[in-house]
Protein backbone atom coordinates (compact mmCIF):
# COMPACT_ATOMS: atom_id res chain seq x y z
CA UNK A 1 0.00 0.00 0.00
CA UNK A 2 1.17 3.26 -1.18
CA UNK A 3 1.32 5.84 1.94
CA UNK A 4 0.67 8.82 -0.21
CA UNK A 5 0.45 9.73 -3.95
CA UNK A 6 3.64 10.67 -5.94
CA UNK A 7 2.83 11.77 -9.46
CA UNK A 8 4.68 14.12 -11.47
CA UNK A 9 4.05 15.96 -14.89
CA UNK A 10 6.56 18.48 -16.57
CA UNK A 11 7.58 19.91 -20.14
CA UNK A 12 10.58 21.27 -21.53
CA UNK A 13 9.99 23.49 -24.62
CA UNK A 14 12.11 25.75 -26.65
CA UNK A 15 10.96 26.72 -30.13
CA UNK A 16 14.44 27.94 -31.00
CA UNK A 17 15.73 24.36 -30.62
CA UNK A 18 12.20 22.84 -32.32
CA UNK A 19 11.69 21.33 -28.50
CA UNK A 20 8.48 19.94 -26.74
CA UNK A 21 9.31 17.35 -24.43
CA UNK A 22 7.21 15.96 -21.75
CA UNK A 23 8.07 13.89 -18.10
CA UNK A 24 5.73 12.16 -16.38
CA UNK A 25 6.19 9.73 -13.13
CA UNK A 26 4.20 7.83 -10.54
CA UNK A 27 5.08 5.60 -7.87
CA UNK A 28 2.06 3.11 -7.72
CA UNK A 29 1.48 -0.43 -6.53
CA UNK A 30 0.67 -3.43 -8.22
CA UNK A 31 -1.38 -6.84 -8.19
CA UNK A 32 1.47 -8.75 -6.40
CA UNK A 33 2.15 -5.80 -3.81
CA UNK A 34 5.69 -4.61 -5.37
CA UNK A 35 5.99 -1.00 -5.50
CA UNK A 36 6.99 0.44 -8.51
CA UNK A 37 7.58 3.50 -10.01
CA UNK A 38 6.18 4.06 -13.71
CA UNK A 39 8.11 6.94 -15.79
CA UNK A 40 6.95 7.96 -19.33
CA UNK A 41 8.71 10.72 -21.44
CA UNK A 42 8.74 11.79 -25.26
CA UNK A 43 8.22 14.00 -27.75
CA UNK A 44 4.51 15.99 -26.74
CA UNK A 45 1.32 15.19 -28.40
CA UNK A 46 3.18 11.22 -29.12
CA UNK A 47 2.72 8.43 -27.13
CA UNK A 48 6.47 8.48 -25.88
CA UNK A 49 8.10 5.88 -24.31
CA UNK A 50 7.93 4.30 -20.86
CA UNK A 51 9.72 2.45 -18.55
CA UNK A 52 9.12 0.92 -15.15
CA UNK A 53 10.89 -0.03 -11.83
CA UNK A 54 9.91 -2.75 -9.37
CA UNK A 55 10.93 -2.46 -5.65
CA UNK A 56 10.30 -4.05 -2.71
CA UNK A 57 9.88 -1.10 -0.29
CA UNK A 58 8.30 2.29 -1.05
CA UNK A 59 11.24 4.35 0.38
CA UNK A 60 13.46 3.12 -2.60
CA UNK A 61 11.17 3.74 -5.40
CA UNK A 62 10.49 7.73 -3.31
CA UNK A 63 14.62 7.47 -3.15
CA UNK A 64 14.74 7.07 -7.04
CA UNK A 65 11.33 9.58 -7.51
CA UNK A 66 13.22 12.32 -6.00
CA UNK A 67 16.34 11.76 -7.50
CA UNK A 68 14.88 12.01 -11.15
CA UNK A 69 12.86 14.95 -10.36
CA UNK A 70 15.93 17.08 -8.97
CA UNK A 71 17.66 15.90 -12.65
CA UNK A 72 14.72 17.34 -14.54
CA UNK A 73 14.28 20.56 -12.92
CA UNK A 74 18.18 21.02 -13.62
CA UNK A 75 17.50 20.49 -17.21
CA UNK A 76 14.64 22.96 -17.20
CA UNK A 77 11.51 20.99 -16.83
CA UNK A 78 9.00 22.65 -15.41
CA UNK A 79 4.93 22.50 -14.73
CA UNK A 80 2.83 23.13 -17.58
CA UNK A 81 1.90 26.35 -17.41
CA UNK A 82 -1.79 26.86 -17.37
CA UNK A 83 -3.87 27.95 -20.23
CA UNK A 84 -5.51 31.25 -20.42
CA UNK A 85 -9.07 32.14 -22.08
């Protein structure tokens, strides 16, 4: 059992560089009680690609969360900023 949500959504864009990149992550459990920790990341408006780690314990998989977010937000991903009317 999960103690509290962890999901994660960012975007790196810079029209300059023809750039729209997307980061998503979530630590979630599954049908045999492993923890893991789904991450998905690609080109925006594609499918992308995605990737996922099993663990045993739920502090590893926040361990490896963390970790991966503090790399993004180095390489300029940041929350999608909201849309105005």
């Amino acid at each position: 059992m999960i103690s509290q949500p962890y999901h994660l959504y960012v975007e790196r864009s810079d029209a300059s560089m023809n750039m729209a990149r997307f980061y998503a992550m979530s630590i979630e459990a599954n049908l045999f009680g492993d923890v893991c920790l789904l991450r998905k990341w690609g080109r925006i408006g594609t499918r992308g690609q995605m990737m996922v780690h099993h663990f045993g314990r739920e502090e590893e998989a926040v361990r490896l969360f963390l970790d991966l977010l503090r790399q993004k937000r180095k390489r300029g991903y940041r929350p999608r900023a909201r849309l105005t009317n």
